[in-house]
Structure formats: C-alpha cells, structure tokens
Protein backbone atom coordinates (compact mmCIF):
# COMPACT_ATOMS: atom_id res chain seq x y z
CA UNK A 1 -92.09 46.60 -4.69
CA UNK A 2 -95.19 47.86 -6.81
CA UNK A 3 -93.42 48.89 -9.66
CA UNK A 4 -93.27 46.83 -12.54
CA UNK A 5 -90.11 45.99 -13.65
CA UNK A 6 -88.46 47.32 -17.25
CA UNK A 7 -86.71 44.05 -18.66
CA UNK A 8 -84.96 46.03 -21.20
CA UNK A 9 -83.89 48.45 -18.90
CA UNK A 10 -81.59 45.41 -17.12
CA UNK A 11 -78.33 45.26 -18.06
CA UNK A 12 -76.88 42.54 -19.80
CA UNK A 13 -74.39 39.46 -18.04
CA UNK A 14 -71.15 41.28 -18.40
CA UNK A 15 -72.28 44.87 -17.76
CA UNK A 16 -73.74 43.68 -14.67
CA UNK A 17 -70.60 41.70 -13.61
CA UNK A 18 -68.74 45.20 -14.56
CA UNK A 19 -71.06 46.97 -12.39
CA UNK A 20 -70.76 45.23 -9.39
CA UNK A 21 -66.55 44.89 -9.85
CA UNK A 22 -67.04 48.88 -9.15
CA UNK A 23 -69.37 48.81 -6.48
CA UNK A 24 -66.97 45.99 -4.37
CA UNK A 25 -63.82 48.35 -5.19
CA UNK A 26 -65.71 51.17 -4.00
CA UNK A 27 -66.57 50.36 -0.72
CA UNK A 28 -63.10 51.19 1.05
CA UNK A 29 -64.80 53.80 3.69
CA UNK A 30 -60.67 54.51 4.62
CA UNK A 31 -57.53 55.46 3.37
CA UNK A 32 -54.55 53.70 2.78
CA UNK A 33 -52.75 55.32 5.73
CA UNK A 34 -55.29 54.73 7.96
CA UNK A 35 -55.45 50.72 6.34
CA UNK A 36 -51.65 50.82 7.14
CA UNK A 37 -52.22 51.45 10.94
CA UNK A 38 -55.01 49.34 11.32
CA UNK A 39 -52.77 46.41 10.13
CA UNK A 40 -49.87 47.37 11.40
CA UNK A 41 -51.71 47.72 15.16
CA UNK A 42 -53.53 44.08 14.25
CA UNK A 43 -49.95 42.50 13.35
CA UNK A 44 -48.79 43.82 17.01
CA UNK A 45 -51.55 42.56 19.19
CA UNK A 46 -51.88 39.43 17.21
CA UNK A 47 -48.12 38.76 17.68
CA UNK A 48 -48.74 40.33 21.89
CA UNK A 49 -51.21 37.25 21.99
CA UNK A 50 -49.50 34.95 20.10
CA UNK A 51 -46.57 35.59 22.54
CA UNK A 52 -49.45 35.04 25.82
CA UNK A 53 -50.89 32.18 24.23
CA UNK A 54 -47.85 30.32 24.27
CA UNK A 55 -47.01 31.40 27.96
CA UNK A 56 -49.99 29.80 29.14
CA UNK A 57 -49.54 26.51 26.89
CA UNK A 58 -45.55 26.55 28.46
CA UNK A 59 -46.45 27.22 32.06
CA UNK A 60 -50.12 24.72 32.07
CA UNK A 61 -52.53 27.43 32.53
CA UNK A 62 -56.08 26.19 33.24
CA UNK A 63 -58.57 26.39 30.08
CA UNK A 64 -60.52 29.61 31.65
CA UNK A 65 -57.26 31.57 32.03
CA UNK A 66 -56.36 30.14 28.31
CA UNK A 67 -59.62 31.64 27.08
CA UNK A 68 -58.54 35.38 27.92
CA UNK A 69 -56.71 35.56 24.96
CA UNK A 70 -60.39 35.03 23.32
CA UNK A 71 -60.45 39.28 23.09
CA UNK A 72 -57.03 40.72 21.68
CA UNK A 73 -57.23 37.65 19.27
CA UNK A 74 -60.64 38.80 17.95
CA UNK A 75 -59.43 42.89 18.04
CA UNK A 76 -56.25 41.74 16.34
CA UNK A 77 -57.59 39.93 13.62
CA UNK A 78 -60.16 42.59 13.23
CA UNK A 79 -58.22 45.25 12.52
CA UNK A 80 -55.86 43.87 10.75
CA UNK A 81 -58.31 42.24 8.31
CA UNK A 82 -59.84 45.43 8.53
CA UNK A 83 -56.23 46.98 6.79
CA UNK A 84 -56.18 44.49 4.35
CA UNK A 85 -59.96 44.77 2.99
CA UNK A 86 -60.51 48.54 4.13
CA UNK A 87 -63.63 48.04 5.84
C-alpha cells in the first residue's frame, strides 16, 4: 500500500452500502438447480442422522459410538446450508 489514497474518489455512505448489497448477491458460484440438490441431499442425510442419532439415544449406545454421527451431521448441514446461501 504505497499509493496515496484519492478521498474524493471514495464513494459516499449509501453508494458504498449499494455497492457491497451487489457484491454479497453476486457471490452465488452455483445455480439454482444445483442449490436445489445440494439441499435436498443435506435435508436427507440430516434426517438419515437424525433417524441414527435417536437409535443410539433409544438403545444406550456408549458416547464414542454416539459421536459417529459427528460426520453426516457436519456433511448434512453443509450442503444444505450450502443450497440455501449458494456457496
């Protein structure tokens, strides 16, 4: 950062709060079909553990065999967060 910096050259309050409306609608990197999957395939595997996680709570599994749920809960709400934002 050597240059000197053109104060006039900044936008205002309100053009900058435009600007950066634009540049947080912009960043969807994928469609809305592919969003669609990606939620659709987060909803499953979330419901898949939600399903497992219960088992174990009904049938008094230990804590370590609990924690395997750790992973598809993570990938689940990942891509299905991922759906909703489009990143």
């Amino acid at each position: 950062l050597k240059a000197d910096v053109d104060v006039p050259a900044i936008p205002d309050e309100s053009t900058q709060a435009k600007l950066r409306e634009e540049a947080a609608k912009s960043l969807t990197n994928i469609n809305a079909d592919e969003r669609e999957r990606r939620k659709q395939i987060g909803t499953y595997v979330l419901a898949a553990t939600a399903v497992a996680a219960i088992a174990m709570l009904a049938t008094h599994a230990s804590p370590s065999t609990r924690a395997t749920i750790a992973l598809p809960l993570f990938f689940g709400s990942g891509f299905y967060l991922s759906g909703v934002f489009g990143l």
